[in-house]
Protein backbone atom coordinates (compact mmCIF):
# COMPACT_ATOMS: atom_id res chain seq x y z
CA UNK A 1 41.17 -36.11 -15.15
CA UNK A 2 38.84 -34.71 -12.66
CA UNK A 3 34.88 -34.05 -13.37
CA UNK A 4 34.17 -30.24 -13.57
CA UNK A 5 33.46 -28.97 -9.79
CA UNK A 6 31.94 -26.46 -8.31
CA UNK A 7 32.07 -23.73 -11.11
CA UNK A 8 30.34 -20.33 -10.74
CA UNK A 9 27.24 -21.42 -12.17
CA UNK A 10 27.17 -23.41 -8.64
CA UNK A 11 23.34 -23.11 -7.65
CA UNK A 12 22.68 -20.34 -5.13
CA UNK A 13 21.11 -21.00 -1.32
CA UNK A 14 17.70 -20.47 -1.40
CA UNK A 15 15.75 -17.21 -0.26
CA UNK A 16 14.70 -17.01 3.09
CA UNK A 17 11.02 -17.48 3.13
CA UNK A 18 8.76 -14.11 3.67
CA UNK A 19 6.84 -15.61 6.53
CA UNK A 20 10.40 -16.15 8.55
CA UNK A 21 11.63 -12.24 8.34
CA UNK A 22 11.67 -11.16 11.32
CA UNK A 23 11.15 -7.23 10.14
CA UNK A 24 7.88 -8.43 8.26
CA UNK A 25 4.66 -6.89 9.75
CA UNK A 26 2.87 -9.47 11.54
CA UNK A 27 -0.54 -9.12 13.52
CA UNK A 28 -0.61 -8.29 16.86
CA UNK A 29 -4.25 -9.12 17.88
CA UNK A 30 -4.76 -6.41 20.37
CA UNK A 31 -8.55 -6.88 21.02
CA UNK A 32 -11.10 -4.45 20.44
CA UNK A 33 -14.20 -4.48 21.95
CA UNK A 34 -17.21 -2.34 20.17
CA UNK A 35 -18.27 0.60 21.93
CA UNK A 36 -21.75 0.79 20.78
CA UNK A 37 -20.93 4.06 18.84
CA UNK A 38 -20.64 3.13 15.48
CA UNK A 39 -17.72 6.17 15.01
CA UNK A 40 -15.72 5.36 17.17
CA UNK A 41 -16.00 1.54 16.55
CA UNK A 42 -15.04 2.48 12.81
CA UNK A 43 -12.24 4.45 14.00
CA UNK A 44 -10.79 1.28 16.84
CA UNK A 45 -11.27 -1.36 13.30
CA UNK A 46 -9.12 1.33 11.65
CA UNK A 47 -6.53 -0.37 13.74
CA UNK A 48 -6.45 -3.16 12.46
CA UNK A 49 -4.56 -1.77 9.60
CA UNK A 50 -1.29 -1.56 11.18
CA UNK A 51 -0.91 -5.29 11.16
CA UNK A 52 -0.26 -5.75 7.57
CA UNK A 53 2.02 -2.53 7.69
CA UNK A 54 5.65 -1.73 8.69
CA UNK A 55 6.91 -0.25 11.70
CA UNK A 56 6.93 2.80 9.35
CA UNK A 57 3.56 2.72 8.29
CA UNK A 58 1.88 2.70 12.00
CA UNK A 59 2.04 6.51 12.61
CA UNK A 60 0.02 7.22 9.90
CA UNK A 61 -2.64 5.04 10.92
CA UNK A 62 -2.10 5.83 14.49
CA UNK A 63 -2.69 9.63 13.99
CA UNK A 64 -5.73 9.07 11.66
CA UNK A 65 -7.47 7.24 14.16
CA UNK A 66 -6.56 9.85 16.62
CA UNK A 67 -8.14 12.63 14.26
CA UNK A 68 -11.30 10.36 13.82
CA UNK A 69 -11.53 10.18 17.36
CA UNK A 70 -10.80 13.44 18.42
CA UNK A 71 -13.52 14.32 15.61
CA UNK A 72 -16.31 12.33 17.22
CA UNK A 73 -15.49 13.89 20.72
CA UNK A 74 -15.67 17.19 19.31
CA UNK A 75 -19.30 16.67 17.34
CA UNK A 76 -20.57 15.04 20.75
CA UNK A 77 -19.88 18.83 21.94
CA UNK A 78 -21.55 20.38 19.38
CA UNK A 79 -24.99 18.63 19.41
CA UNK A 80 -28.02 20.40 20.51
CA UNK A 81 -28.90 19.23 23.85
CA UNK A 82 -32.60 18.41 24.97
CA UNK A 83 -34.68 22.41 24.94
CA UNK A 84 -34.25 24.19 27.76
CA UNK A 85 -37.26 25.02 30.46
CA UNK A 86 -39.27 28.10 29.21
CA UNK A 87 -38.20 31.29 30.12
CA UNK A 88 -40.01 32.84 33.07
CA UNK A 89 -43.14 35.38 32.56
CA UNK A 90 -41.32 38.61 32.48
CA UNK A 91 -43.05 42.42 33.79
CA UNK A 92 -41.34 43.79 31.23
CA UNK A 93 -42.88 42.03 28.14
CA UNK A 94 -42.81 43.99 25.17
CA UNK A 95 -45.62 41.80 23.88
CA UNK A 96 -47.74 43.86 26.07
CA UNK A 97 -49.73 46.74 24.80
C-alpha cells in the first residue's frame, strides 16, 4: 500500500514578495533642486509624494502642487511694489488758499 500523496492539504506556492510587483509604486528620483523660495520649494518636495503612491494616486498630488504653485505666482502679483516717485507740484492744488 502506497503512503498518502499529494492530498489537498498539499502546501501552497509561496506569495510573490511585495518588493517584486511590478504595479507597486516605486521612487523615481527625479531631482529637485531648491529654488531659493521657500513656497515653491515646499510645493517641488510635495513631489516627492507620488513615489510611495499608485499610478492612481499621482493626479492628486500632481494638481495640488499645481494649485500651490499657481498660488505663489499669483501672490507675487499682488505684492505692493517699491512707492512710486511723488506726484508732480500741481497749479491746481486745492491745498492752496
Amino acid at each position: 500500500m502506497a503512503g498518502p500523496g499529494p492530498g489537498p492539504q498539499a502546501e501552497a506556492a509561496p506569495a510573490a514578495e511585495p518588493e517584486d510587483d511590478p504595479a507597486a509604486p516605486a521612487p523615481l528620483h527625479v531631482p529637485r533642486t531648491p529654488t531659493g523660495n521657500a513656497e515653491v520649494d515646499a510645493q517641488l518636495d510635495r513631489l516627492a509624494d507620488v513615489d510611495h503612491l499608485a499610478t492612481d494616486g499621482h493626479v492628486e498630488v500632481y494638481e495640488d502642487v499645481h494649485r500651490g504653485l499657481r498660488d505663489a505666482l499669483t501672490a507675487l502679483d499682488a505684492r505692493p511694489g517699491p512707492p512710486g516717485p511723488p506726484a508732480p507740484y500741481s497749479s491746481n492744488d486745492s491745498n492752496r488758499s
